[in-house]
C-alpha atoms as a PDB file:
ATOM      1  CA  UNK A   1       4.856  32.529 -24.533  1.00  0.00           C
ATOM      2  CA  UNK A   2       3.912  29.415 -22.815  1.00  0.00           C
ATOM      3  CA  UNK A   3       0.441  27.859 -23.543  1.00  0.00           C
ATOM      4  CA  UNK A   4      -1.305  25.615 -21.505  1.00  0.00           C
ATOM      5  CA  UNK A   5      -3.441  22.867 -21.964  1.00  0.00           C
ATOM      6  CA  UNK A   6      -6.397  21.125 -20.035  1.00  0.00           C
ATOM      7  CA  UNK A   7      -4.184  18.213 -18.950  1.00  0.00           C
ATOM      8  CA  UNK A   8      -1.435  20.253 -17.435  1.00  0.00           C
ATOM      9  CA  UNK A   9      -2.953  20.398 -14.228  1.00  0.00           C
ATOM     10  CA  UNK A  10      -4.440  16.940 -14.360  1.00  0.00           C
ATOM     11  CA  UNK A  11      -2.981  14.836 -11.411  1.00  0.00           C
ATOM     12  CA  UNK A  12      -1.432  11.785 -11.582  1.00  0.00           C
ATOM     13  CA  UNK A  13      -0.586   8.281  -9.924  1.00  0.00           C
ATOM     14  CA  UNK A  14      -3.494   8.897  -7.912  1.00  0.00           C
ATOM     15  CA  UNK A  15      -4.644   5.319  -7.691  1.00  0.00           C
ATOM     16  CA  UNK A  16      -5.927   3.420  -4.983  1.00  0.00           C
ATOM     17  CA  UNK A  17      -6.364  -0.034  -4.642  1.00  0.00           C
ATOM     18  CA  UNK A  18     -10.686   0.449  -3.147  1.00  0.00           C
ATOM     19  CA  UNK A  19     -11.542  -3.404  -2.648  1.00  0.00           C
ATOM     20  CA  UNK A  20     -11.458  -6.429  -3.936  1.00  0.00           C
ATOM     21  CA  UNK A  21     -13.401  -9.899  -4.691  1.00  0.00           C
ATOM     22  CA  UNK A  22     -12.910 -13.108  -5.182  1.00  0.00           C
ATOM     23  CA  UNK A  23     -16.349 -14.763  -6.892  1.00  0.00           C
ATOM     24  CA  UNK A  24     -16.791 -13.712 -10.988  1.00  0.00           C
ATOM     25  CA  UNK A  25     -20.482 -12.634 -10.494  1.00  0.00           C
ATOM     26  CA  UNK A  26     -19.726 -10.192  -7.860  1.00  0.00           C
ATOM     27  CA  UNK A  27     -17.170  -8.594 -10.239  1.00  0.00           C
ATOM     28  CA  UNK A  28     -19.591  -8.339 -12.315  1.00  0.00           C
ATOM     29  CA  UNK A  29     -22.224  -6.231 -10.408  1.00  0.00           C
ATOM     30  CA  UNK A  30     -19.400  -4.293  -9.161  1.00  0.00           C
ATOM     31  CA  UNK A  31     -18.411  -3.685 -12.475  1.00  0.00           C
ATOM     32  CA  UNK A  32     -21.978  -2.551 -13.627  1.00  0.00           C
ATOM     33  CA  UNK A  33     -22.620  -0.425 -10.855  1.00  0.00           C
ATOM     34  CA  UNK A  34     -19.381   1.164 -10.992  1.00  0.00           C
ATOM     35  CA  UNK A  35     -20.106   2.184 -14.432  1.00  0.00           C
ATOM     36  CA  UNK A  36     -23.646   3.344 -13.379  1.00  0.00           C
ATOM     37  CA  UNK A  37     -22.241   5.656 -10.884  1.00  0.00           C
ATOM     38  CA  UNK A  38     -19.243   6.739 -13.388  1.00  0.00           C
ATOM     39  CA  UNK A  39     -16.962   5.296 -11.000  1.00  0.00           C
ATOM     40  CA  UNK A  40     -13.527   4.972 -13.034  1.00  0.00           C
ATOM     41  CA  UNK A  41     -11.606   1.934 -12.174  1.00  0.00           C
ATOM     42  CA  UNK A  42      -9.153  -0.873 -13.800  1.00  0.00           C
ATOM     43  CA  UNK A  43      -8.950  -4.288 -12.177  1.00  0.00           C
ATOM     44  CA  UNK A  44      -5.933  -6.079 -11.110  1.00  0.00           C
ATOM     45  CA  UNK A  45      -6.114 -10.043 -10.526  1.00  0.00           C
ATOM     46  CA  UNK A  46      -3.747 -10.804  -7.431  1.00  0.00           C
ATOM     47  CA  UNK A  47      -2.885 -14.805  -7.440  1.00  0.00           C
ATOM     48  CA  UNK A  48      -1.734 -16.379  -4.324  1.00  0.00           C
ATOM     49  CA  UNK A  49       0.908 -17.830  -3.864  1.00  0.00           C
ATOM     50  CA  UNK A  50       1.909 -21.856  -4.048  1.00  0.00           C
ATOM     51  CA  UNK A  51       1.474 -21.886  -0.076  1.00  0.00           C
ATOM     52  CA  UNK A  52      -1.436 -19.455   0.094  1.00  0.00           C
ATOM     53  CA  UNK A  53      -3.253 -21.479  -2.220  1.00  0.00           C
ATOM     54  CA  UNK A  54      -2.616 -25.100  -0.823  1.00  0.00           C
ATOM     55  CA  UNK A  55      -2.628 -24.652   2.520  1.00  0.00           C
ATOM     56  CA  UNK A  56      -5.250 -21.886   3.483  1.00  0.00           C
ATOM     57  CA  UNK A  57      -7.128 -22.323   0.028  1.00  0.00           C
ATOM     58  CA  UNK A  58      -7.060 -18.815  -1.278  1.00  0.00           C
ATOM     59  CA  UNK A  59      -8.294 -18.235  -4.781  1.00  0.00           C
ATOM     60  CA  UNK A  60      -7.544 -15.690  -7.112  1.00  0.00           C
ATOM     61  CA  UNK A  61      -8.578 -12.230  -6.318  1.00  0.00           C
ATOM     62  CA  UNK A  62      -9.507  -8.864  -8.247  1.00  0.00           C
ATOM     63  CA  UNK A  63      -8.778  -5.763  -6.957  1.00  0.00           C
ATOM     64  CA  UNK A  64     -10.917  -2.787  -8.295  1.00  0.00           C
ATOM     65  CA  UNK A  65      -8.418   0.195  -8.450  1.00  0.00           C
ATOM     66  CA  UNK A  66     -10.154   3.813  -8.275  1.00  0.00           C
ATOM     67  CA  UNK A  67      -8.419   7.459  -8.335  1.00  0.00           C
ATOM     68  CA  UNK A  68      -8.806   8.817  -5.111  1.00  0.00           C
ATOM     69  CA  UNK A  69     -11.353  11.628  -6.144  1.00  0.00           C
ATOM     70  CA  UNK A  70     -14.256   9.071  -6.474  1.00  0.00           C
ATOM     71  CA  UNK A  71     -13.532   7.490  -3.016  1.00  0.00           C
ATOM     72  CA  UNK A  72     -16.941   8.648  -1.721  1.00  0.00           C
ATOM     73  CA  UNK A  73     -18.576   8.203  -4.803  1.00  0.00           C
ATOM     74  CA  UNK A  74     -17.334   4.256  -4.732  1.00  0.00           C
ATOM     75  CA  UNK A  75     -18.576   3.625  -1.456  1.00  0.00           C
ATOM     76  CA  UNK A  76     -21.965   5.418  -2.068  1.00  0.00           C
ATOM     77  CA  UNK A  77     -21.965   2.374  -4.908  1.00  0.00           C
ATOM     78  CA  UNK A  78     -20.814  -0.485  -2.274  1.00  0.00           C
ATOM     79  CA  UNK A  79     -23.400   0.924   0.181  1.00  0.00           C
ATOM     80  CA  UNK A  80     -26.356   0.341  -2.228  1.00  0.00           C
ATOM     81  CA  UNK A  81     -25.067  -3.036  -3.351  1.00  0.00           C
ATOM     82  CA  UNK A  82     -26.222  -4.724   0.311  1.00  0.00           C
ATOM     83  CA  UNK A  83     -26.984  -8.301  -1.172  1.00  0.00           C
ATOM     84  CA  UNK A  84     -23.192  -8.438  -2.041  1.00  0.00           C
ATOM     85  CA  UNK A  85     -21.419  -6.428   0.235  1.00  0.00           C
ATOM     86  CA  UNK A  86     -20.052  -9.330   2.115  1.00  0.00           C
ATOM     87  CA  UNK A  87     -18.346 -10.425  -0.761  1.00  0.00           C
ATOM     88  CA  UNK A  88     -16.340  -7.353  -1.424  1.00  0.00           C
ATOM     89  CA  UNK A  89     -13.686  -7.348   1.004  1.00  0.00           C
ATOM     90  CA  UNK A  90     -12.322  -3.303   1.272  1.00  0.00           C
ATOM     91  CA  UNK A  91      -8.561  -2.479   1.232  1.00  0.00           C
ATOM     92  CA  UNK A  92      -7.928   1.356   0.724  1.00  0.00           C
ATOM     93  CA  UNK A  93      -4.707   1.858   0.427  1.00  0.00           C
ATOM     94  CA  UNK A  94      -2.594   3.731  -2.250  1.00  0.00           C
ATOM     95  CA  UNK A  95      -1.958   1.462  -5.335  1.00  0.00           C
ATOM     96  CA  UNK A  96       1.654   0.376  -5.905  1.00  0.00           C
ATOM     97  CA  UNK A  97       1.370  -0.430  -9.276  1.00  0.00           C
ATOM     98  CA  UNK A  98       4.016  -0.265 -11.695  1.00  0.00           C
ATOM     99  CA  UNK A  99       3.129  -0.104 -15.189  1.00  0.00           C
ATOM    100  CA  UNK A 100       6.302   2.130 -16.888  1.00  0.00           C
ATOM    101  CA  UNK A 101       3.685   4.445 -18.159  1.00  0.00           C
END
């Protein structure tokens, strides 16, 4: 007899890596209206590199990181942020992170 539970069929290393910003109160209003919408998501600060940094004067960025399912959901969110949209700077691309979980 084999039972199964609700997380068998949960899927996983769906992660995407949505968009991502560069100014602190932008990530912030993302952050709210993500959690508004019920838009899950974990953050990922990218630093440039020595180069990157000097020479083209890149800052730090944050990348919001979404599962896949809430794509549309996400950009629904974006959409209605208008004042700030031109600050968020959208990637879309599978996340390569690698945590060891």
């Amino acid at each position: 007899m084999t039972v199964e539970n609700e997380y068998s069929k949960v899927k996983v290393n769906n992660e995407m890596d949505f968009c991502s910003v560069t100014d602190q109160n932008v990530k912030t209003i993302l952050e709210k209206a993500f959690m508004k919408a019920r838009v899950s998501y974990f953050l990922r600060w990218d630093k440039p590199g020595f180069f990157a940094k000097v020479f083209k004067g890149e800052s730090q960025s944050i990348v919001f990181c979404i599962n896949s399912a809430q794509i549309e959901t996400a950009e629904e969110v974006i959409k209605e942020l208008a004042d700030v949209e031109s600050a968020v700077k959208m990637i879309r691309t599978k996340s390569n992170n690698k945590t060891g979980f």
